[in-house]
PDB file of N, CA and C in Angstrom:
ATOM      1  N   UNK A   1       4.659  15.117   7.372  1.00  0.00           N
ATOM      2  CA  UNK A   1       3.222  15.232   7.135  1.00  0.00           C
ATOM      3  C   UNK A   1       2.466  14.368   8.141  1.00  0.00           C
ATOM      4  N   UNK A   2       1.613  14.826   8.414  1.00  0.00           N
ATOM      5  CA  UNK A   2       0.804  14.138   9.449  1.00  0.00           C
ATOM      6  C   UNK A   2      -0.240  12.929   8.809  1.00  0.00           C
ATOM      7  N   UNK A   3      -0.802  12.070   9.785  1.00  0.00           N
ATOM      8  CA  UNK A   3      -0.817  10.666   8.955  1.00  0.00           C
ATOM      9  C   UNK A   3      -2.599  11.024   8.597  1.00  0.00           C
ATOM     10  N   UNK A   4      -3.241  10.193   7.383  1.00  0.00           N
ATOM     11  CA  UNK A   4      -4.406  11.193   7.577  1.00  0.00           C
ATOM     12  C   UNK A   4      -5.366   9.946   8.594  1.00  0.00           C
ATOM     13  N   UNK A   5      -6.616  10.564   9.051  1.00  0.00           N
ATOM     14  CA  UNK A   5      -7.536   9.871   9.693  1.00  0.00           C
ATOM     15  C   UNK A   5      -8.967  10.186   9.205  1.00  0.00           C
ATOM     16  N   UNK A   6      -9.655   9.221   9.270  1.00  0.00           N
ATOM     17  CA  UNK A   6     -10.919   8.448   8.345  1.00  0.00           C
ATOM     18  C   UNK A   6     -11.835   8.893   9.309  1.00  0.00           C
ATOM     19  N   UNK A   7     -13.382   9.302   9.041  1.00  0.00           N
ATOM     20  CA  UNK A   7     -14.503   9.290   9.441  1.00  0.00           C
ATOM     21  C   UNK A   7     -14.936   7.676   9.158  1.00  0.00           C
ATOM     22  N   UNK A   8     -15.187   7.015  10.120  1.00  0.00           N
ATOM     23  CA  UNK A   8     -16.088   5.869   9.781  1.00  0.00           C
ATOM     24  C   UNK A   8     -17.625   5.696  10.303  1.00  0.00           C
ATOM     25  N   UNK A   9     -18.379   5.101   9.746  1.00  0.00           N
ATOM     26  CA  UNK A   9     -19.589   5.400  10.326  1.00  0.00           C
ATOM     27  C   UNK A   9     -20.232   3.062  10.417  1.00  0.00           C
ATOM     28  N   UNK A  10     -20.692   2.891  11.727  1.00  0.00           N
ATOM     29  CA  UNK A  10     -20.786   1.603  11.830  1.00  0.00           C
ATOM     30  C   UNK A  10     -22.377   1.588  11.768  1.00  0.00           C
ATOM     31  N   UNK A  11     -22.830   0.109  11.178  1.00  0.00           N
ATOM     32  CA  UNK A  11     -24.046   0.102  11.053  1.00  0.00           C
ATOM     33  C   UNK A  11     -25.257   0.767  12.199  1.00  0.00           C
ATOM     34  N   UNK A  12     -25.006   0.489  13.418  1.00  0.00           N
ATOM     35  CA  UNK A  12     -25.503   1.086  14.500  1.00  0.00           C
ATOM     36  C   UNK A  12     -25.833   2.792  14.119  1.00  0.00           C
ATOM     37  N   UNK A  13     -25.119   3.376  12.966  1.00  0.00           N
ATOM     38  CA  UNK A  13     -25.088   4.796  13.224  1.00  0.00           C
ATOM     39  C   UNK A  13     -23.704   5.260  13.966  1.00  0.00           C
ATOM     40  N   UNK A  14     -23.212   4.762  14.660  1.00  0.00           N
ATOM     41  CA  UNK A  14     -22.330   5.568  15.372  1.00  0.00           C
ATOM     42  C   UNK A  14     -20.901   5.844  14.269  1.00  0.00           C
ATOM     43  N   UNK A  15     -20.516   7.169  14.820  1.00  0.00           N
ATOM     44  CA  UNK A  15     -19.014   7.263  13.837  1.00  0.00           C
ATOM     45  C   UNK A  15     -18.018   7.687  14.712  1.00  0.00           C
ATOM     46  N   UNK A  16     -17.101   7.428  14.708  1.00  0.00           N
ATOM     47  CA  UNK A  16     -15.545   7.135  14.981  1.00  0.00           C
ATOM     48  C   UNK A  16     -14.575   7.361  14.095  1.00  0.00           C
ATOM     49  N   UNK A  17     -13.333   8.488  14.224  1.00  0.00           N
ATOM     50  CA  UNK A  17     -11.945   8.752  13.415  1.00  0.00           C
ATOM     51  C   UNK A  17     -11.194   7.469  13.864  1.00  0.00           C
ATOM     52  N   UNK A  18     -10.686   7.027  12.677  1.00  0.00           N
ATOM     53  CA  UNK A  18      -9.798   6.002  12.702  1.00  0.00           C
ATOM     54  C   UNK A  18      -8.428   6.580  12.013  1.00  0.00           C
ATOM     55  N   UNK A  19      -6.923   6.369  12.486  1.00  0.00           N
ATOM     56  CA  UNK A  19      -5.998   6.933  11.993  1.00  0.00           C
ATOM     57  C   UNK A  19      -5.536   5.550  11.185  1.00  0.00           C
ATOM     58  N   UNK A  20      -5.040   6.005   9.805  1.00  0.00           N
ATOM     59  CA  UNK A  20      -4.394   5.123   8.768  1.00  0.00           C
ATOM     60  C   UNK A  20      -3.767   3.711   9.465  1.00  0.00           C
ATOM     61  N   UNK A  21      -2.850   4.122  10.816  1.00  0.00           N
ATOM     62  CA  UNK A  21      -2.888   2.431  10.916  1.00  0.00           C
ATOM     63  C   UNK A  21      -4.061   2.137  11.935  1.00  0.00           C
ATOM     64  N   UNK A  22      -4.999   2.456  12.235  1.00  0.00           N
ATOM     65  CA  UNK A  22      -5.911   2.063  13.152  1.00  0.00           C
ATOM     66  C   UNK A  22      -6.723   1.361  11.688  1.00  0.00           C
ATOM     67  N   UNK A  23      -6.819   1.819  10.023  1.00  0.00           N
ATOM     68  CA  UNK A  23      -7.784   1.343   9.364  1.00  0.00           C
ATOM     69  C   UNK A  23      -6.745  -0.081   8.999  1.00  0.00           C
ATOM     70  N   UNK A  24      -5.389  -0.068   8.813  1.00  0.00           N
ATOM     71  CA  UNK A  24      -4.661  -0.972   8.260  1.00  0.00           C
ATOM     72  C   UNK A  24      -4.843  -2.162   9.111  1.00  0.00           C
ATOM     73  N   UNK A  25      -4.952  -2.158  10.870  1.00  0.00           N
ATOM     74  CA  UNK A  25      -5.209  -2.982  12.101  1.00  0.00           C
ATOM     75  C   UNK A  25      -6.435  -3.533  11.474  1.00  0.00           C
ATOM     76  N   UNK A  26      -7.559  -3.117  11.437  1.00  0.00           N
ATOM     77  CA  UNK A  26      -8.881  -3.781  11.105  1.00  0.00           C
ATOM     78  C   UNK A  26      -8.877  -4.771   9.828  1.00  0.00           C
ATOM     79  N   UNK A  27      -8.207  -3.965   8.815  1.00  0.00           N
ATOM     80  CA  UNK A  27      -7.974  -4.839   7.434  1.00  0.00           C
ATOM     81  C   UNK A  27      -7.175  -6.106   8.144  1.00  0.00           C
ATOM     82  N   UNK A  28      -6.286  -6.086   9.076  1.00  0.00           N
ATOM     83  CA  UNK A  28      -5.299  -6.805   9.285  1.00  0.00           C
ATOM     84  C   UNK A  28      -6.184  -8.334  10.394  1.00  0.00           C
ATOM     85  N   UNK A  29      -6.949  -7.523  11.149  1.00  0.00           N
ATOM     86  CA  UNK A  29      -7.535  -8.005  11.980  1.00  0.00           C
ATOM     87  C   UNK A  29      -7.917  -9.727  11.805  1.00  0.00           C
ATOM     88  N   UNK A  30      -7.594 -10.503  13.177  1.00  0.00           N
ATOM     89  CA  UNK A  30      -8.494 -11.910  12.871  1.00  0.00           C
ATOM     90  C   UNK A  30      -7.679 -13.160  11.307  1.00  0.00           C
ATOM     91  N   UNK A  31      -6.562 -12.659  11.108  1.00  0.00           N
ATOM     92  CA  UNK A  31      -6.618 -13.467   9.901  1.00  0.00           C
ATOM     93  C   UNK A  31      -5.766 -14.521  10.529  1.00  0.00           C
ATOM     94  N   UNK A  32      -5.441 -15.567   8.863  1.00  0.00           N
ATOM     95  CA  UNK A  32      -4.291 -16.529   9.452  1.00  0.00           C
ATOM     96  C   UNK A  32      -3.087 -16.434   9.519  1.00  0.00           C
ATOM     97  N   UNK A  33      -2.364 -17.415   9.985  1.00  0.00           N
ATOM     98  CA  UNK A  33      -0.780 -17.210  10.008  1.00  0.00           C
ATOM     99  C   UNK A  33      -0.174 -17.147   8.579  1.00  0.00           C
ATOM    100  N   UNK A  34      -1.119 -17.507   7.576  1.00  0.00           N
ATOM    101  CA  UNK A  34      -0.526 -17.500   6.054  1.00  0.00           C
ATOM    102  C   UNK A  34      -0.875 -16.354   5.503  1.00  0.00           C
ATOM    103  N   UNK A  35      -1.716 -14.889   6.639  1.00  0.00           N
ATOM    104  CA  UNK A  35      -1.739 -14.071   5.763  1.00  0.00           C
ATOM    105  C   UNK A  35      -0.923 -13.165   5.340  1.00  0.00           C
ATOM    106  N   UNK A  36      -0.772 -12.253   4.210  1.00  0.00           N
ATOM    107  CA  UNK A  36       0.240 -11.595   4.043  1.00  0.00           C
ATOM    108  C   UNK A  36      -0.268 -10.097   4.397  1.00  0.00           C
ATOM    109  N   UNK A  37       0.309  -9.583   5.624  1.00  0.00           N
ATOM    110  CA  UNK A  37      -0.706  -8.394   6.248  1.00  0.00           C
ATOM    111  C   UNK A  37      -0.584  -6.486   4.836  1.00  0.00           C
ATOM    112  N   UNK A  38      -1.485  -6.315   4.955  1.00  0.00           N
ATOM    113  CA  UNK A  38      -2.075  -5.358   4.064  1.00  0.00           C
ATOM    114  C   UNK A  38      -1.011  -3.977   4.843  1.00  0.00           C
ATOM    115  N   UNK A  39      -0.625  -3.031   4.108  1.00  0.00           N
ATOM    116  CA  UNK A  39       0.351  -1.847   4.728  1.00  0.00           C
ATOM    117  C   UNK A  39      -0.609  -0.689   4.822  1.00  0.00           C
ATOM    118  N   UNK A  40       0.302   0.318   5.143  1.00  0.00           N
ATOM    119  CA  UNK A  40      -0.478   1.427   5.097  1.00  0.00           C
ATOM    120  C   UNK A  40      -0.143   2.149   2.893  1.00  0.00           C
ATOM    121  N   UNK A  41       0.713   1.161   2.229  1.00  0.00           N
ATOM    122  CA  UNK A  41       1.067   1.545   0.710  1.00  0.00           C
ATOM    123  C   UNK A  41       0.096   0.825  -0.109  1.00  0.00           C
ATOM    124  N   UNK A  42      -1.120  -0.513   0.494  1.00  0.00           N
ATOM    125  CA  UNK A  42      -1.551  -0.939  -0.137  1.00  0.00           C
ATOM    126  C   UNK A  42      -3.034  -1.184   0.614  1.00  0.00           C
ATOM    127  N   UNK A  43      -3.650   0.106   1.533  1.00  0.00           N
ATOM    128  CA  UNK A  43      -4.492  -0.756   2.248  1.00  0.00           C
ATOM    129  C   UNK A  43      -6.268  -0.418   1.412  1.00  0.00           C
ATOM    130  N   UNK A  44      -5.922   0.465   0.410  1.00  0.00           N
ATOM    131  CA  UNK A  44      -7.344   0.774   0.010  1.00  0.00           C
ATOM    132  C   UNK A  44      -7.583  -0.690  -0.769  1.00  0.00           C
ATOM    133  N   UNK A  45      -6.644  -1.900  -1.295  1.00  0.00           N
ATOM    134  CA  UNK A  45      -7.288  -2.530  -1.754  1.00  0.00           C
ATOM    135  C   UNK A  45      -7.620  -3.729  -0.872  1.00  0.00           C
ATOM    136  N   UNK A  46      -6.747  -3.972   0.201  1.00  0.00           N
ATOM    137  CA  UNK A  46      -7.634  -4.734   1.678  1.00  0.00           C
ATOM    138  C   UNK A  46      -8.971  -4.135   1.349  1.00  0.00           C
ATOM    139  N   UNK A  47      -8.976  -3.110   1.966  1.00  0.00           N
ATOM    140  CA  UNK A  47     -10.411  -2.539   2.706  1.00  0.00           C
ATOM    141  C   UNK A  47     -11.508  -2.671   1.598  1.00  0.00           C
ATOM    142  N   UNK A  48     -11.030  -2.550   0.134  1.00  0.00           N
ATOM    143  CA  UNK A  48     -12.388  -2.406  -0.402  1.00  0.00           C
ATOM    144  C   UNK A  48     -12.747  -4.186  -0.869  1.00  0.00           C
ATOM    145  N   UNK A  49     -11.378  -5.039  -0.341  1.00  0.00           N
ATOM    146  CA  UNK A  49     -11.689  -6.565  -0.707  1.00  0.00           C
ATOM    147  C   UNK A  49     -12.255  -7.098   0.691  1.00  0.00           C
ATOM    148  N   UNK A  50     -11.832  -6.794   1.869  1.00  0.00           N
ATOM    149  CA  UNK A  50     -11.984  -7.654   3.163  1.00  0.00           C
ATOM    150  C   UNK A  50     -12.843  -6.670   4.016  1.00  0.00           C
ATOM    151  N   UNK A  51     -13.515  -5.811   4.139  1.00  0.00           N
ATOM    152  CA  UNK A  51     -14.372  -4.965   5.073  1.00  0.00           C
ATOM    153  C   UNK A  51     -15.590  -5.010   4.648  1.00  0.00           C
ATOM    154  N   UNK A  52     -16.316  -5.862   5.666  1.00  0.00           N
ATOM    155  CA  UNK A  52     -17.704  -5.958   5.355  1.00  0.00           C
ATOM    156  C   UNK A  52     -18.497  -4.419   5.106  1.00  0.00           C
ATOM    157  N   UNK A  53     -18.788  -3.924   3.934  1.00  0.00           N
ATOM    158  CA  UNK A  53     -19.168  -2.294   4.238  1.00  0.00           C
ATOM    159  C   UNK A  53     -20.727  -2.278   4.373  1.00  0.00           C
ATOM    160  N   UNK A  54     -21.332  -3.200   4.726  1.00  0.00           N
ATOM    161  CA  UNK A  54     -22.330  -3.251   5.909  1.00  0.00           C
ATOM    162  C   UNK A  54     -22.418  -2.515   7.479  1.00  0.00           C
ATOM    163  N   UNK A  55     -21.113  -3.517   7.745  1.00  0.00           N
ATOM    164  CA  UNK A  55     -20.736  -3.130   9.396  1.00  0.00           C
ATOM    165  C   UNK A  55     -20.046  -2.023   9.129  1.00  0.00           C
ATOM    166  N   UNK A  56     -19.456  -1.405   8.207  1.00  0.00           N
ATOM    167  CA  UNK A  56     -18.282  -0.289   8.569  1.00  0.00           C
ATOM    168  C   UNK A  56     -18.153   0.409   7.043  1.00  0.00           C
ATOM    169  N   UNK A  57     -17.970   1.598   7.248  1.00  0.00           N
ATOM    170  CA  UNK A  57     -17.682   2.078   5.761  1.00  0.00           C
ATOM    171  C   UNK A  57     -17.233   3.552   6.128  1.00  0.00           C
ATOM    172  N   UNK A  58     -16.302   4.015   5.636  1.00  0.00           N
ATOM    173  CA  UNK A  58     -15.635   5.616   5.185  1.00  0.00           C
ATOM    174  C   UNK A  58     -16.677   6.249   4.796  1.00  0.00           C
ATOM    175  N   UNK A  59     -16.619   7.261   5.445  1.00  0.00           N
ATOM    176  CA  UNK A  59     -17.893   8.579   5.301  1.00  0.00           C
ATOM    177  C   UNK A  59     -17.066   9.977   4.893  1.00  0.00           C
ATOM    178  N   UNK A  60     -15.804  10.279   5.716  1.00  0.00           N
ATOM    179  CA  UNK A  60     -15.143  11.321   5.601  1.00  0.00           C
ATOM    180  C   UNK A  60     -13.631  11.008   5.827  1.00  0.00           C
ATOM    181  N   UNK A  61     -12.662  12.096   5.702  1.00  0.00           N
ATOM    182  CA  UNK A  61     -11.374  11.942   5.929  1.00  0.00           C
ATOM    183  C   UNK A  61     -11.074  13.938   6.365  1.00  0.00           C
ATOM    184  N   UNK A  62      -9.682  13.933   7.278  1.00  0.00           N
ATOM    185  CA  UNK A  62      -9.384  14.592   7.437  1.00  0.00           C
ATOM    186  C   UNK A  62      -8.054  14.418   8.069  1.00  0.00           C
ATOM    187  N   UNK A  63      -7.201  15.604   8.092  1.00  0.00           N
ATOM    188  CA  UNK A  63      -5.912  15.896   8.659  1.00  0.00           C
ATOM    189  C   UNK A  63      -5.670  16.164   9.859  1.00  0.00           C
ATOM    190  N   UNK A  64      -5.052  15.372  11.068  1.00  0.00           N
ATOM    191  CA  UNK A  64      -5.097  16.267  12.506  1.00  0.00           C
ATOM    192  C   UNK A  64      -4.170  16.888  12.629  1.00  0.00           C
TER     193      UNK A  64
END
């Protein structure tokens, strides 16, 4: 099965497909050496704890 990829839309307006580990990278992004990095089995609860959804937020999803 093919992996799925996200419509994101950034405060600016602009939107960009992000593929499942391109969203897991961002959750992952910038942390410390004590963090315990977020997967692609657990990343909806990163994203809806650590993603400012100001700057960034899921608009759509689709299959390539």
């Amino acid at each position: 099965m093919t992996e799925p990829h996200y419509v994101v839309k950034f405060a600016d307006g602009q939107k960009a497909v992000w593929s499942l580990t391109q969203m897991v990278a961002e959750i992952n992004r910038d942390r410390s050496d004590d963090w315990e990095p977020y997967t692609k089995d657990d990343w909806t609860e990163g994203w809806t704890h650590f993603i400012n959804h100001d700057e960034v937020r899921i608009v759509g999803f689709h299959l390539r």
